[in-house]
N, C-alpha and C. Protein backbone atom coordinates (compact mmCIF):
# COMPACT_ATOMS: atom_id res chain seq x y z
N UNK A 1 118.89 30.76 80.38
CA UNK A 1 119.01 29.43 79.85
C UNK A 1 117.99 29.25 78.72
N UNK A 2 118.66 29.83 77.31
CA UNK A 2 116.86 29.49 76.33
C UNK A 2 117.13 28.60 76.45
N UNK A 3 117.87 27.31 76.23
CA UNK A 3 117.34 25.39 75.89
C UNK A 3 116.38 25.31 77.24
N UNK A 4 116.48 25.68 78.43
CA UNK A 4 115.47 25.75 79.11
C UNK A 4 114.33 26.03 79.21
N UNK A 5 114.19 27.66 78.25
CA UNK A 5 112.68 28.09 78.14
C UNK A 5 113.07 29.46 79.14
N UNK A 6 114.02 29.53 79.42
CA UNK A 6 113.41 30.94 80.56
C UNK A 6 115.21 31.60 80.08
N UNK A 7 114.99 32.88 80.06
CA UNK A 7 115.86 33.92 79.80
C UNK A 7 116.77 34.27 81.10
N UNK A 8 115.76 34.58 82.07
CA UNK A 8 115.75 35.19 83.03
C UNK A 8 115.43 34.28 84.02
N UNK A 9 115.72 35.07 85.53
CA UNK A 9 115.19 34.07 86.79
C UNK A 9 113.68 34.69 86.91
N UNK A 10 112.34 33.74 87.38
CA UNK A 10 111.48 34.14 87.19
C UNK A 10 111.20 34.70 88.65
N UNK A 11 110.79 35.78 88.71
CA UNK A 11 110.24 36.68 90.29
C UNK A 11 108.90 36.99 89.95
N UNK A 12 108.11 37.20 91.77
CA UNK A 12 106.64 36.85 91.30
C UNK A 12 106.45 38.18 91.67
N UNK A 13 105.22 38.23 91.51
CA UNK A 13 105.12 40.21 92.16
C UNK A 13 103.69 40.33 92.56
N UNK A 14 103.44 40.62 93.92
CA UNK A 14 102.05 40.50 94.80
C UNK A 14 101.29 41.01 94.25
N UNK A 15 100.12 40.47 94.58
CA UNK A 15 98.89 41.43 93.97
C UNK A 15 98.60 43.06 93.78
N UNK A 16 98.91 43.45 95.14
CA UNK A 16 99.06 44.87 95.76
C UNK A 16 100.36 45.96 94.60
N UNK A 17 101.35 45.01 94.18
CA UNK A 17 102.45 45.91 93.46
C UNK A 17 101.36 45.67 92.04
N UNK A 18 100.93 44.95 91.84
CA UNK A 18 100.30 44.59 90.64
C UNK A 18 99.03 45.44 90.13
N UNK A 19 98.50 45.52 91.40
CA UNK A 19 97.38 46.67 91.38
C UNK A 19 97.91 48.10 91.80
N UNK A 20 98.88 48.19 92.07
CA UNK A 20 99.31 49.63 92.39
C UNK A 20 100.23 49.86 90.93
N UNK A 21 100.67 49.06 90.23
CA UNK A 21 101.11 49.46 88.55
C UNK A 21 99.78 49.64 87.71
N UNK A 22 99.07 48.93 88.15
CA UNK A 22 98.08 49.26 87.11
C UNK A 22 97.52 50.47 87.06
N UNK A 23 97.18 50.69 88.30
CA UNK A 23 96.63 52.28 88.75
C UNK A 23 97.69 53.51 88.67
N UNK A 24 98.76 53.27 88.83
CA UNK A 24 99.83 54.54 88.27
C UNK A 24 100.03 54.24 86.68
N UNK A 25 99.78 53.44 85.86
CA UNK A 25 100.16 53.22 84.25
C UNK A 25 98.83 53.81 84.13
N UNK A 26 97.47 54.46 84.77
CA UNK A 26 96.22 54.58 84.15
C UNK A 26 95.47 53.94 83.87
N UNK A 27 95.66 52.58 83.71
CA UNK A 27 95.03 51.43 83.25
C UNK A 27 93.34 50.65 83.47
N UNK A 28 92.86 51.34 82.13
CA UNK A 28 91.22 51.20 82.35
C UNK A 28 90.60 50.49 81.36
N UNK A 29 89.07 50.56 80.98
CA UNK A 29 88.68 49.23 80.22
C UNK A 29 88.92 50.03 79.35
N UNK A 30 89.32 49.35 78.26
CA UNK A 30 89.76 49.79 77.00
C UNK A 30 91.53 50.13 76.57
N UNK A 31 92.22 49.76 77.57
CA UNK A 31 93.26 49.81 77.47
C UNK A 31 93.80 48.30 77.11
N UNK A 32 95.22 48.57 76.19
CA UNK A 32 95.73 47.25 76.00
C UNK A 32 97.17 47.08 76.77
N UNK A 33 97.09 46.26 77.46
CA UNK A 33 97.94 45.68 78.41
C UNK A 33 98.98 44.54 77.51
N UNK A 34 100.25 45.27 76.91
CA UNK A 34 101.25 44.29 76.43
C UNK A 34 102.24 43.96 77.56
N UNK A 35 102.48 42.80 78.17
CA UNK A 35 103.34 42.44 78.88
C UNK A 35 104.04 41.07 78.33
N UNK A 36 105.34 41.63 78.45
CA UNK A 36 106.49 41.07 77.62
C UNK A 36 107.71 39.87 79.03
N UNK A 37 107.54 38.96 79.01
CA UNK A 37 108.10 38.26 79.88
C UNK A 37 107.04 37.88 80.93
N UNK A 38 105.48 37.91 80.87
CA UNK A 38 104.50 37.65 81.83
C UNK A 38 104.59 36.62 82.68
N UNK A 39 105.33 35.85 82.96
CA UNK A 39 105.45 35.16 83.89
C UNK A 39 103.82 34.54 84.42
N UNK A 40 103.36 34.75 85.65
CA UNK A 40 102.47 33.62 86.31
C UNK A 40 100.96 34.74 86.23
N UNK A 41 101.51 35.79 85.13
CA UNK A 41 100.36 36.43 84.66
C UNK A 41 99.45 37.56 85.56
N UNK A 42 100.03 37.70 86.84
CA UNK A 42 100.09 38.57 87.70
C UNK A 42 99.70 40.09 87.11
N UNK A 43 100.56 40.34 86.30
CA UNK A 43 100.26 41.84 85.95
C UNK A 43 98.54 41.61 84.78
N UNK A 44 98.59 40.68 84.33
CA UNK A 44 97.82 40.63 82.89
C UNK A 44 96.25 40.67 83.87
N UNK A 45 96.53 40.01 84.91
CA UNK A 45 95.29 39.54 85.40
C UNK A 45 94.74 41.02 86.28
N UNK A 46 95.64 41.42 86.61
CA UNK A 46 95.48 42.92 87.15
C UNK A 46 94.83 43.89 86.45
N UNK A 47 95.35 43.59 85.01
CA UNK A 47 95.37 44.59 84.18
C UNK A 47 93.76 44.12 83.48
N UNK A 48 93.34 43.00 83.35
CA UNK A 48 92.16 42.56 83.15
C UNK A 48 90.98 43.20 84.13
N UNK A 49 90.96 42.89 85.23
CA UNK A 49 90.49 43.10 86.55
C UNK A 49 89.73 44.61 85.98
N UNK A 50 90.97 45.34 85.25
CA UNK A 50 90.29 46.79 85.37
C UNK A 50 89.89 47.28 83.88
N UNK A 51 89.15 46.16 83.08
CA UNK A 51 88.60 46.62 81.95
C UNK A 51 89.50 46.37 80.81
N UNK A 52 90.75 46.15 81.00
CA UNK A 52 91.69 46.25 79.84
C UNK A 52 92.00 44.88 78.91
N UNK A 53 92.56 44.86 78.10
CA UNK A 53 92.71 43.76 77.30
C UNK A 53 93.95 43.34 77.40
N UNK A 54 94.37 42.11 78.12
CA UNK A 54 95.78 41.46 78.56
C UNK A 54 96.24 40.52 77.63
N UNK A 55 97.98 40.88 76.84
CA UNK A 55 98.26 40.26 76.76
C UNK A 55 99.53 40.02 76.76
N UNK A 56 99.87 38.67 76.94
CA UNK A 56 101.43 38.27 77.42
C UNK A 56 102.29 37.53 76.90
N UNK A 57 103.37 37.72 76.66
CA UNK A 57 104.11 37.06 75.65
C UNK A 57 105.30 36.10 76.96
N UNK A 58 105.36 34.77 77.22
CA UNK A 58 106.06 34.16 77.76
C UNK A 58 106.34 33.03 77.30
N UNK A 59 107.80 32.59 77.38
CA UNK A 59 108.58 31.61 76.58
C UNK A 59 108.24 29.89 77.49
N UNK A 60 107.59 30.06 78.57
CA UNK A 60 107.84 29.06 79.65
C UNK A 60 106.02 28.64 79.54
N UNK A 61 106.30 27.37 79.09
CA UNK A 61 104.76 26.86 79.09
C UNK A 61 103.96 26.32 80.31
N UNK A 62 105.13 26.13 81.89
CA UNK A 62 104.20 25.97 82.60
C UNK A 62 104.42 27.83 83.24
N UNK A 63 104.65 28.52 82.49
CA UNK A 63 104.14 29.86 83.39
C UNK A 63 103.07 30.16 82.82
N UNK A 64 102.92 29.82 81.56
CA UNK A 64 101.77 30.40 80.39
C UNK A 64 100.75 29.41 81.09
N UNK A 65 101.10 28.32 81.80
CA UNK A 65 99.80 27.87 82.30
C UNK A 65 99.06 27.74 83.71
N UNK A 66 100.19 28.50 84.39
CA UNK A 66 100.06 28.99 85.81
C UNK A 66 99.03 30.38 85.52
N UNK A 67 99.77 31.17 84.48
CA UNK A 67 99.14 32.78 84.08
C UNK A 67 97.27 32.73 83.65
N UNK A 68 97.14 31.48 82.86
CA UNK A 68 95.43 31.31 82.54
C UNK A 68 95.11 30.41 83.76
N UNK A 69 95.75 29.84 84.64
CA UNK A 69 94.71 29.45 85.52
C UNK A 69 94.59 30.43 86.50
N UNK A 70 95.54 31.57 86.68
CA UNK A 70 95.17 32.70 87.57
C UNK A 70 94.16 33.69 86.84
N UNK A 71 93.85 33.64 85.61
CA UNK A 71 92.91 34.41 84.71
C UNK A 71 91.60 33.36 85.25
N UNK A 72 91.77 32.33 84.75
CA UNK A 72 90.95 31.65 85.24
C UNK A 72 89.44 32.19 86.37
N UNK A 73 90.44 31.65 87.88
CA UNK A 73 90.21 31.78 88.51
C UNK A 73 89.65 33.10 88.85
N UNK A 74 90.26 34.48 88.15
CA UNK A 74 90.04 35.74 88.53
C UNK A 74 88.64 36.06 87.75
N UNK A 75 88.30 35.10 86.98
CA UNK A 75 87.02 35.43 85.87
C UNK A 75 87.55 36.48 85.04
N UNK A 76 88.56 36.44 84.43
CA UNK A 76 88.90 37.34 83.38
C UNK A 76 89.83 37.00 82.06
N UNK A 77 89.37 35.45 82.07
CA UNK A 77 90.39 34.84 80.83
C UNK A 77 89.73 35.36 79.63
N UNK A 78 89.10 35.34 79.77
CA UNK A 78 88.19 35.89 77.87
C UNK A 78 89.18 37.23 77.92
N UNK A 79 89.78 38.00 78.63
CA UNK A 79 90.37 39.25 78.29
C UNK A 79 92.11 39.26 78.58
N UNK A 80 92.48 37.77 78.69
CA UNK A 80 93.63 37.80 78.64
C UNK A 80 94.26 36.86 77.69
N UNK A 81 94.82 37.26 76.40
CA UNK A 81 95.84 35.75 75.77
C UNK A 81 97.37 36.06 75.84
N UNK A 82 97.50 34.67 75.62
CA UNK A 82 99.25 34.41 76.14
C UNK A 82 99.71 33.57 75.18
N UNK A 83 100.67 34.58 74.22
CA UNK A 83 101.83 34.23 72.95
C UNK A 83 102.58 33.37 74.10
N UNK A 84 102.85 32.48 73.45
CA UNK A 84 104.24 31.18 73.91
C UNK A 84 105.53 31.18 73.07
N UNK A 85 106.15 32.48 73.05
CA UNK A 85 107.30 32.46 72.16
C UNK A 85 108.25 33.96 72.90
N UNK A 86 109.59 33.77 72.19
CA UNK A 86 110.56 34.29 72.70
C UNK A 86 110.21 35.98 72.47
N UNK A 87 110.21 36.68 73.78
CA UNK A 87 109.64 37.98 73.87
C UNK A 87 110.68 38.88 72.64
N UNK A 88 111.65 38.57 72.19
CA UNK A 88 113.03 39.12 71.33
C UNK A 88 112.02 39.09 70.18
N UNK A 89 111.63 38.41 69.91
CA UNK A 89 110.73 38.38 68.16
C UNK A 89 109.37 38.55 68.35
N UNK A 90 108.87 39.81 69.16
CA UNK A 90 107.58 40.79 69.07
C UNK A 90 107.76 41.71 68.44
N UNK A 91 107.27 42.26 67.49
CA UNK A 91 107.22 43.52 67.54
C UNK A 91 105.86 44.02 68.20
N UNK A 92 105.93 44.53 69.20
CA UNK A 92 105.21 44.89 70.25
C UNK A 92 104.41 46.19 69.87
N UNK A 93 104.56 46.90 68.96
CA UNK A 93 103.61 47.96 68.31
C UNK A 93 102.60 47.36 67.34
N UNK A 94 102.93 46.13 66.83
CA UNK A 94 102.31 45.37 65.83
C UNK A 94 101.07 44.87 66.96
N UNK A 95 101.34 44.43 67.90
CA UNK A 95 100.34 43.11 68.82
C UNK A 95 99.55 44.62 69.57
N UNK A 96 99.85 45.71 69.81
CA UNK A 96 99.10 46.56 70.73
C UNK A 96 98.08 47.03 69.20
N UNK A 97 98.76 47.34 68.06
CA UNK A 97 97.87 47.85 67.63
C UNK A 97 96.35 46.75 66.66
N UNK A 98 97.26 45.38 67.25
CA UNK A 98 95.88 44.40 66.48
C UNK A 98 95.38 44.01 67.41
N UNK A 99 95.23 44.13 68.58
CA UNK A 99 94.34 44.14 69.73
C UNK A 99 93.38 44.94 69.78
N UNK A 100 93.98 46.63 69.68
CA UNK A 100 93.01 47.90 69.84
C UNK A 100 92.25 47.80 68.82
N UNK A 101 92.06 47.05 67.67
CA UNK A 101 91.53 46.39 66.26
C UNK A 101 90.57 45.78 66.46
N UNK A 102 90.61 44.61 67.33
CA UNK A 102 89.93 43.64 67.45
C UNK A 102 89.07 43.46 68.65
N UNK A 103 88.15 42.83 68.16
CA UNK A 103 86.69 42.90 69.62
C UNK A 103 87.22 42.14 70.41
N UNK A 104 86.88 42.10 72.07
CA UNK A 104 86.82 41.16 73.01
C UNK A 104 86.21 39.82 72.47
């Protein structure tokens, strides 16, 4: 439904699957974490947790604001930002490589 804001039905994904992707993708400080449809920020915050630089592209502004209050809370918002626009118009090699660019 885009006039809605959401593409897709949104599914949440436990901490445990969240930390068990991070750790099979390799995912360490200095890595950049592009997640495309981030939802309630689950993976970003995971992916923070372990040094990396999170960021998430989601069309739904109360997920984008569910996703920083779980950064929030996790003490790892300084290492996570969240694009508010339709994941179709990233170019997603462009945003990984001006991250790996740019300081925390």
């Amino acid at each position: 439904d885009w006039a809605g804001g959401y593409v897709s039905p949104f599914r949440q994904t436990s901490e445990e699957v969240a930390d068990r992707i991070m750790r099979m993708a390799g995912i360490t400080a200095g890595s950049v974490v592009l997640d495309l449809g981030s939802g309630d920020g689950i993976l970003l915050v995971a992916a923070a947790k372990r040094g990396a630089r999170a960021v998430g592209v989601e069309l739904s502004a109360d997920l984008n604001a569910a996703a920083m209050q779980r950064a929030a809370e996790a003490g790892v918002e300084s290492s996570v930002e969240l694009l508010e626009q339709d994941l179709t118009q990233i170019d997603a090699l462009k945003v990984i490589e001006e991250k790996r660019t740019t300081a925390c």
